[in-house]
C-alpha atoms as a PDB file:
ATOM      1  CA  UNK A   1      20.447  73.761 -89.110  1.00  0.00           C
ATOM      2  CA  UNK A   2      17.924  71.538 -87.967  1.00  0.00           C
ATOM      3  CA  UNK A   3      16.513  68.565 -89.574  1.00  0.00           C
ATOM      4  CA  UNK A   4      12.817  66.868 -88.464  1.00  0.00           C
ATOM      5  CA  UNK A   5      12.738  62.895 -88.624  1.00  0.00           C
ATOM      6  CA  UNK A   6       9.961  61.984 -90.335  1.00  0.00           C
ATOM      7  CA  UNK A   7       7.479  58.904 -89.232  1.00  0.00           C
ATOM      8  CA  UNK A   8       8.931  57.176 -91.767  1.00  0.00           C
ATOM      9  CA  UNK A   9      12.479  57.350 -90.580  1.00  0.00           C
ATOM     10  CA  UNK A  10      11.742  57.124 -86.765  1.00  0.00           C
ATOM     11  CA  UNK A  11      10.445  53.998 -87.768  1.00  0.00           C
ATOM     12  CA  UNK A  12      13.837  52.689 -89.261  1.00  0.00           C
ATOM     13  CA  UNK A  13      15.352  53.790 -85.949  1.00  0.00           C
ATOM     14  CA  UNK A  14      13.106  51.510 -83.911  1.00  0.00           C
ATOM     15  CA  UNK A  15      12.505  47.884 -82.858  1.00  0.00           C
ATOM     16  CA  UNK A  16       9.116  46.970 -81.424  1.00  0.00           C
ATOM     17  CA  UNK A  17      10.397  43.520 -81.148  1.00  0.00           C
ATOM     18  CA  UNK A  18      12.419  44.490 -78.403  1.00  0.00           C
ATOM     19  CA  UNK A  19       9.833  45.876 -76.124  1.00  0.00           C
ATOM     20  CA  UNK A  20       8.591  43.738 -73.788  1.00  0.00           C
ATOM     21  CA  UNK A  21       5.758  45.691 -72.962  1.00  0.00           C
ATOM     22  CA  UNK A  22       4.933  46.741 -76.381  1.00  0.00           C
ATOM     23  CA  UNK A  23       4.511  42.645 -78.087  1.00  0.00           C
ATOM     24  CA  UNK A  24       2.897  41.725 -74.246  1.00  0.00           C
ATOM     25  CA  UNK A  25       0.224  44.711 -74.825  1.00  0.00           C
ATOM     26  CA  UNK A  26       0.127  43.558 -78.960  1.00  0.00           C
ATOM     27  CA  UNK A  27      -0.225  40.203 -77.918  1.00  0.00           C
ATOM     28  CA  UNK A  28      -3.168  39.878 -75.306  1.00  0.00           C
ATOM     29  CA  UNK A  29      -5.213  42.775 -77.694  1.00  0.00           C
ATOM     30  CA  UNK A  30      -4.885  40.030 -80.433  1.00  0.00           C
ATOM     31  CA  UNK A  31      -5.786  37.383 -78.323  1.00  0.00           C
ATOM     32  CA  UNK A  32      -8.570  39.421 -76.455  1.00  0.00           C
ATOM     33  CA  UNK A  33     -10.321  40.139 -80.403  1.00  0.00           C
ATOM     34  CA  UNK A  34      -9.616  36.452 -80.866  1.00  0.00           C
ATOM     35  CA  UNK A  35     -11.955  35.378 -78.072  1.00  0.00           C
ATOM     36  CA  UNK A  36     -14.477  37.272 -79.101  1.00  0.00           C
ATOM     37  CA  UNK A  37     -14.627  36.615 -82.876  1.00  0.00           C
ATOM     38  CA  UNK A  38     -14.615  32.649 -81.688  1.00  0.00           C
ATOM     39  CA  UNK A  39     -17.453  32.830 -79.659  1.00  0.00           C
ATOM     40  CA  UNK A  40     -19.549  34.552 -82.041  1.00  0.00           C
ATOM     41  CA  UNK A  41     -18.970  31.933 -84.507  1.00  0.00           C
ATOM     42  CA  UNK A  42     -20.192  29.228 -82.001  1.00  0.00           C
ATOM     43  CA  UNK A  43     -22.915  31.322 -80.697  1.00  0.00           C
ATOM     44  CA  UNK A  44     -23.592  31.352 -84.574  1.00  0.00           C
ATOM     45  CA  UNK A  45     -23.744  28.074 -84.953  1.00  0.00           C
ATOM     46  CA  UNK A  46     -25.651  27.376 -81.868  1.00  0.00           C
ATOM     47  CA  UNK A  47     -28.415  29.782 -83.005  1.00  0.00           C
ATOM     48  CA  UNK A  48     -28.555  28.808 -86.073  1.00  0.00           C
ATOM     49  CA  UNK A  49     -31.897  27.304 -87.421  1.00  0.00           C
ATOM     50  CA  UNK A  50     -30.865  23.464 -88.309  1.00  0.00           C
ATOM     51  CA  UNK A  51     -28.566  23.492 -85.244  1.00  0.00           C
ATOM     52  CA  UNK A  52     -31.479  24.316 -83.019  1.00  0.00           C
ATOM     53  CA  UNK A  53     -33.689  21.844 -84.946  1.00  0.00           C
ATOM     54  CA  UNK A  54     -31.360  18.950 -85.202  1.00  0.00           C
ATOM     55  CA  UNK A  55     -30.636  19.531 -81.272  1.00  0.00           C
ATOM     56  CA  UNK A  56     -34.406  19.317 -80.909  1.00  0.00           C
ATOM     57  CA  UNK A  57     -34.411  15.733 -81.669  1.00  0.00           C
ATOM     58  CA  UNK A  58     -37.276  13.709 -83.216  1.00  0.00           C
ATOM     59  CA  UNK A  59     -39.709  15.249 -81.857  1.00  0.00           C
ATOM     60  CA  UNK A  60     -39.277  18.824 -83.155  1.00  0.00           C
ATOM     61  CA  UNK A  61     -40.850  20.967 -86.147  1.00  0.00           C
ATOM     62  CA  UNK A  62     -39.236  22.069 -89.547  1.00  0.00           C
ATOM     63  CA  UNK A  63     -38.478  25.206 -87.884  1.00  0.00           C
ATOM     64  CA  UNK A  64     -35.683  25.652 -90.641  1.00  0.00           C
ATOM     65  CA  UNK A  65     -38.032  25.166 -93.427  1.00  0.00           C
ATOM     66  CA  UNK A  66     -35.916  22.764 -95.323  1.00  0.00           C
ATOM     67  CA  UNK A  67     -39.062  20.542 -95.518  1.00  0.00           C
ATOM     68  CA  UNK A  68     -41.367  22.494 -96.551  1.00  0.00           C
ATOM     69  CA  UNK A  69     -42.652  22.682 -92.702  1.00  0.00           C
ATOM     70  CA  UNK A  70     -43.209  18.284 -92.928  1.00  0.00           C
ATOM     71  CA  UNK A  71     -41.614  16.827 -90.213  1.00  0.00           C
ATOM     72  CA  UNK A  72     -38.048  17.357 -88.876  1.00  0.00           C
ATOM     73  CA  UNK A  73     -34.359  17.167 -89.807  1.00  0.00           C
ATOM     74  CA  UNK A  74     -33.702  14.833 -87.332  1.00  0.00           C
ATOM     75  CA  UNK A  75     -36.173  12.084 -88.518  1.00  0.00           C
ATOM     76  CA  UNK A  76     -36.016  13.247 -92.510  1.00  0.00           C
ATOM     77  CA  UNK A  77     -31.919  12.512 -92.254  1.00  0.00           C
ATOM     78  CA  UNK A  78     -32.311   9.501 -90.473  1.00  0.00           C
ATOM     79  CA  UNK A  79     -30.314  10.003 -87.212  1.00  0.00           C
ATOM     80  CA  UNK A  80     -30.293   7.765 -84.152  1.00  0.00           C
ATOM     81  CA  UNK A  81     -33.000   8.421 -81.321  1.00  0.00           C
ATOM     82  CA  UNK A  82     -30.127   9.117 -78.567  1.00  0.00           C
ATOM     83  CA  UNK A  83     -27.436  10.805 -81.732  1.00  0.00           C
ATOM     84  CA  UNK A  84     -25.771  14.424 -81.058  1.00  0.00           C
ATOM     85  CA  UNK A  85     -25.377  14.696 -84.576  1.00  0.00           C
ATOM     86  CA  UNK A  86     -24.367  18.254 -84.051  1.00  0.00           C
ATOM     87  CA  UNK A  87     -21.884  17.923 -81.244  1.00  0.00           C
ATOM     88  CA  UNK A  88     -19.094  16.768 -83.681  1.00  0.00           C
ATOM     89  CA  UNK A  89     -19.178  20.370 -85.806  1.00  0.00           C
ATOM     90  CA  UNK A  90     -19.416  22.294 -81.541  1.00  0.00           C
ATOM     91  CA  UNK A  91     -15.868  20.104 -80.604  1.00  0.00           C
ATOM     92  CA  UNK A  92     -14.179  21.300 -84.179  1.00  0.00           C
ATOM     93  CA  UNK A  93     -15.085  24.677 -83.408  1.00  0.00           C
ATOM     94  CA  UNK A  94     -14.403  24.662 -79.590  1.00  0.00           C
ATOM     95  CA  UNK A  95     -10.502  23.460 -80.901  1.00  0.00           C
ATOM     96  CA  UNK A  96      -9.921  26.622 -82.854  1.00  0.00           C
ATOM     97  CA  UNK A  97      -7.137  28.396 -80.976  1.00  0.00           C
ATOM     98  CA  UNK A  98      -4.351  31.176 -81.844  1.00  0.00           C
ATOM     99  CA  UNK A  99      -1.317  29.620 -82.682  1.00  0.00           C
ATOM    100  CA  UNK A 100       0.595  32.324 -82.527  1.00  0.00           C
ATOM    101  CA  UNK A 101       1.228  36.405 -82.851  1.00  0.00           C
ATOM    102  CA  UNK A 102       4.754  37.676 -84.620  1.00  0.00           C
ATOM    103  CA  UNK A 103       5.082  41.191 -84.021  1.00  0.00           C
ATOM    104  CA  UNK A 104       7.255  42.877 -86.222  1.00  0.00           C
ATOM    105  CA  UNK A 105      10.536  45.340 -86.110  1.00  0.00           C
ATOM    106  CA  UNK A 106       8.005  48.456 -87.377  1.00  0.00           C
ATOM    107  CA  UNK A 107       5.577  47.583 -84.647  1.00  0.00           C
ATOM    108  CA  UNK A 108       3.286  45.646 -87.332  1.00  0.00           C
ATOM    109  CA  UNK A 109       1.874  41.842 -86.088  1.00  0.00           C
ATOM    110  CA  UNK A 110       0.817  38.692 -88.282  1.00  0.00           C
ATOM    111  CA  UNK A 111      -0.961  36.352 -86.329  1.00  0.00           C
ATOM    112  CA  UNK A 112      -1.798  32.845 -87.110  1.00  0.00           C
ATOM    113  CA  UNK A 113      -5.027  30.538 -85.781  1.00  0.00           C
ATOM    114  CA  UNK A 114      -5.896  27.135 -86.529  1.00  0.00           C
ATOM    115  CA  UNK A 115      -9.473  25.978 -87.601  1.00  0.00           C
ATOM    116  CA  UNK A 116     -11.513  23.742 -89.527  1.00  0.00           C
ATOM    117  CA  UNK A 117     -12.609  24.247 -93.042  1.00  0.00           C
ATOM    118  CA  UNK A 118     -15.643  23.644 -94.738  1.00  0.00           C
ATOM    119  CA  UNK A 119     -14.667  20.266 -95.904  1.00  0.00           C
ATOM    120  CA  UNK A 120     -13.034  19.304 -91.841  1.00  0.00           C
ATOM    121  CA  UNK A 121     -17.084  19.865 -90.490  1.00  0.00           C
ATOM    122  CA  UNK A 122     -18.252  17.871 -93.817  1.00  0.00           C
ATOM    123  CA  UNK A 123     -15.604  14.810 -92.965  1.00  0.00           C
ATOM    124  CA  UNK A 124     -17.217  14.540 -89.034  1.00  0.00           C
ATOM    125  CA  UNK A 125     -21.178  14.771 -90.064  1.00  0.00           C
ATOM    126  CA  UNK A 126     -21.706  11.523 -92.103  1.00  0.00           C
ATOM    127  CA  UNK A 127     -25.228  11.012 -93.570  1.00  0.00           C
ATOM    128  CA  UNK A 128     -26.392   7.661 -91.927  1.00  0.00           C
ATOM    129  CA  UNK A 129     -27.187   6.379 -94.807  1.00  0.00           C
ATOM    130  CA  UNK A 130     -24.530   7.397 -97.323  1.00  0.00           C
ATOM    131  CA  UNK A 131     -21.234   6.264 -96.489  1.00  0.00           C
ATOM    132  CA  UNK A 132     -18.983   9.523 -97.644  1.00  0.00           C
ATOM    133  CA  UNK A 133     -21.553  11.858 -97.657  1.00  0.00           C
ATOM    134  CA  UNK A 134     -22.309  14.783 -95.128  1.00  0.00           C
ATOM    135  CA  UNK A 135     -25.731  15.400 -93.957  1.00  0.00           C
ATOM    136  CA  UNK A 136     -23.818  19.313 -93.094  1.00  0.00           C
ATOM    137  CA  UNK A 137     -23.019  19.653 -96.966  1.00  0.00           C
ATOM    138  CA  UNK A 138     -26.252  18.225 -97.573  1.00  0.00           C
ATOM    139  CA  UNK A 139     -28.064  21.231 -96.019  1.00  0.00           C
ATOM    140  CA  UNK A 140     -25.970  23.012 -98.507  1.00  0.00           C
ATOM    141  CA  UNK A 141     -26.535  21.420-101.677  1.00  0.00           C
ATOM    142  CA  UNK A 142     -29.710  19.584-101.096  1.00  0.00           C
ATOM    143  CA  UNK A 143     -30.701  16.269 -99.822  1.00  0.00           C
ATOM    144  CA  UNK A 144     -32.775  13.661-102.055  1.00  0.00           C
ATOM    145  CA  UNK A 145     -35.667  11.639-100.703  1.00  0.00           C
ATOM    146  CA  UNK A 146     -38.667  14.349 -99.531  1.00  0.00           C
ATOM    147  CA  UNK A 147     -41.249  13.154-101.793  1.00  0.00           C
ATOM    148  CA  UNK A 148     -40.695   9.524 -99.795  1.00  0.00           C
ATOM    149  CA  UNK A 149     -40.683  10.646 -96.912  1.00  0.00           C
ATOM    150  CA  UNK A 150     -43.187  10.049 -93.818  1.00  0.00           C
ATOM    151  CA  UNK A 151     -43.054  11.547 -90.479  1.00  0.00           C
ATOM    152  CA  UNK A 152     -44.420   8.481 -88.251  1.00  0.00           C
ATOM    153  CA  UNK A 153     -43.415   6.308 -85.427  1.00  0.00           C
ATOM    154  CA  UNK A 154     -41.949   3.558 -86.376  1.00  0.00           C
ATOM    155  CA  UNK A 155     -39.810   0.207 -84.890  1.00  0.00           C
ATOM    156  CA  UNK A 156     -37.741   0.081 -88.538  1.00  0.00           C
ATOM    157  CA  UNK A 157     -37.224   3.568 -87.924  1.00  0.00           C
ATOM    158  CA  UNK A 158     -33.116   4.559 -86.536  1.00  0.00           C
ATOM    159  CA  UNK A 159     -34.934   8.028 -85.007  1.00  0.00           C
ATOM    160  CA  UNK A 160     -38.060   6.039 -83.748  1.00  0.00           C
ATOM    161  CA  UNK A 161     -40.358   8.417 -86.024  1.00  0.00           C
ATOM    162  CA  UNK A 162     -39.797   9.318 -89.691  1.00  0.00           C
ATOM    163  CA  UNK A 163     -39.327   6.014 -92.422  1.00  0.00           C
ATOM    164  CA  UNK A 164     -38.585   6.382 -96.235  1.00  0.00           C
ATOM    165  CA  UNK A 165     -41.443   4.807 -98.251  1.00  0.00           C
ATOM    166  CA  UNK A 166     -41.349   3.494-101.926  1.00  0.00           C
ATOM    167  CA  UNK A 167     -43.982   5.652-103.141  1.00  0.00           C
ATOM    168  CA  UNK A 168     -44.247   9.313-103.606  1.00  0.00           C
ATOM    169  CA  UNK A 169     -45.947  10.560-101.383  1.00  0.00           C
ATOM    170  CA  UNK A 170     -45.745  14.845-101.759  1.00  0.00           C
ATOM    171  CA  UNK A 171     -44.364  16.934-103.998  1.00  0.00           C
ATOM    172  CA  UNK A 172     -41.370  19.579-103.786  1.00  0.00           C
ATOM    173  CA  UNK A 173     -37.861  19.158-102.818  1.00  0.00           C
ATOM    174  CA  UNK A 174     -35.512  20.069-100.494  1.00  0.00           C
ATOM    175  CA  UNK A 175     -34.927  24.038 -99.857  1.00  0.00           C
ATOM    176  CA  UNK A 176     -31.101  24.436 -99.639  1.00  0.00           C
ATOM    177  CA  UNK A 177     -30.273  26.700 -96.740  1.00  0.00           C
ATOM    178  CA  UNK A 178     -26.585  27.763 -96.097  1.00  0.00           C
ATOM    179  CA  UNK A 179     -25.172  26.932 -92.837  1.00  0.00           C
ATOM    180  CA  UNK A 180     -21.290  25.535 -92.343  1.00  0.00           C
ATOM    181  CA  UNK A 181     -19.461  27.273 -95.782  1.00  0.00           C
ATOM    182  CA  UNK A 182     -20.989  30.623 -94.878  1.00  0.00           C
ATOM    183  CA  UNK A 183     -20.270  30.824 -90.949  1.00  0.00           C
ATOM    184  CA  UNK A 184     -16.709  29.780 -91.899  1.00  0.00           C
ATOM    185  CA  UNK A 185     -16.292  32.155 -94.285  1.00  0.00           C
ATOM    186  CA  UNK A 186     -17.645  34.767 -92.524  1.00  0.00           C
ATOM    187  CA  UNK A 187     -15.197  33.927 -89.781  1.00  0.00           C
ATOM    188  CA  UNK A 188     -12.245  33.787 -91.998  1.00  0.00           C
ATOM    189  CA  UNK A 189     -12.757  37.725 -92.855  1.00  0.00           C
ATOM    190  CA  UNK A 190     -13.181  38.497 -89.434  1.00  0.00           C
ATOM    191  CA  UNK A 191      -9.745  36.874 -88.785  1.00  0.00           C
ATOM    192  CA  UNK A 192      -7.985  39.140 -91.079  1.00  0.00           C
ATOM    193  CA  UNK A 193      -8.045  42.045 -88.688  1.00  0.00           C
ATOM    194  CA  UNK A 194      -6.050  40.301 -86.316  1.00  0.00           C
ATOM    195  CA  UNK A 195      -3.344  41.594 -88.670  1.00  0.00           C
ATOM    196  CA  UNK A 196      -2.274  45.265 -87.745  1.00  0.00           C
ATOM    197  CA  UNK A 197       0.077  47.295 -90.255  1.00  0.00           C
ATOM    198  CA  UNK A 198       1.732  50.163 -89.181  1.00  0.00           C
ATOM    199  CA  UNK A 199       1.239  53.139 -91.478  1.00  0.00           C
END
């Protein structure tokens, strides 16, 4: 009489652990999907609308529409002429790496990466003006001060154009536009595939 293992108990009988070629292959698969889910998220980043404004310095149009089209993020949040303000957020996200994949008796792998939340980006992107606050959560949740705004050259001005008056001097407000919450969220999902379960 004959008896046929199932899946199930073929599994009991093995140990992926103990093939080196198995974990190796595991391993640099993980890592390869890795790679690739990181660089989207920069590429993200870089082509994202108030990146590519803020990069554009002083001189560039509300190409995010935060403004209302009326000058730029870079003068409206009050940034130093020569500031990267975005090259803080690029280093946090260049650092993400992959700790480390565990691969398991059954052939199954956890994997573990370090990166920044949310509030990591919002600690490294202080408003210039607000001690404690982040001009990257701001672009979240809104930033006061369009209806004082003027985009002008001027010597009290950190950017060299763009000054906050004491009158009003337009209507409207500030159009919230996600950006740093979002992409990291969007990357944490994306990270949960790294997992593989044996069925």
């Amino acid at each position: 009489m004959y008896i046929r293992n199932t899946k199930q108990d073929i599994s009991k009988l093995l140990d992926f652990r103990k093939s080196f070629q198995y974990v190796s292959e595991i391993k640099n698969i993980v890592k390869g999907e890795f790679e690739v889910m990181k660089a989207e998220l920069i590429a993200e980043f870089d082509k994202h609308e108030v990146t590519e404004e803020i990069e554009a310095g002083p001189s560039a149009s509300n190409t995010s529409g935060t403004l209302g089209g009326v000058g730029n993020l870079f003068t409206f949040i009050g940034f130093e002429a020569n500031q990267k303000p975005t090259e803080p957020i690029r280093q946090a996200l260049e650092y993400i790496f992959l700790t480390s994949t565990v691969v398991r008796r059954d052939g199954s792998s956890e994997s573990h990466v370090l990166y920044p939340s949310p509030d990591d980006i919002f600690r490294v992107t202080p408003l210039p003006w607000a001690q404690g606050r982040s001009w990257a959560r701001g672009i979240e949740s809104g930033l006061s001060g369009l209806g004082h705004y003027l985009n002008k050259e001027s010597d009290l001005s950190r950017s060299s154009k763009g000054i906050q008056v004491d009158n009003i001097v337009r209507g409207g407000k500030f159009q919230n536009t996600q950006y740093i919450t979002a992409m990291i969220r969007s990357f944490e999902k994306k990270l949960k595939s790294l997992n593989r379960i044996v069925a």
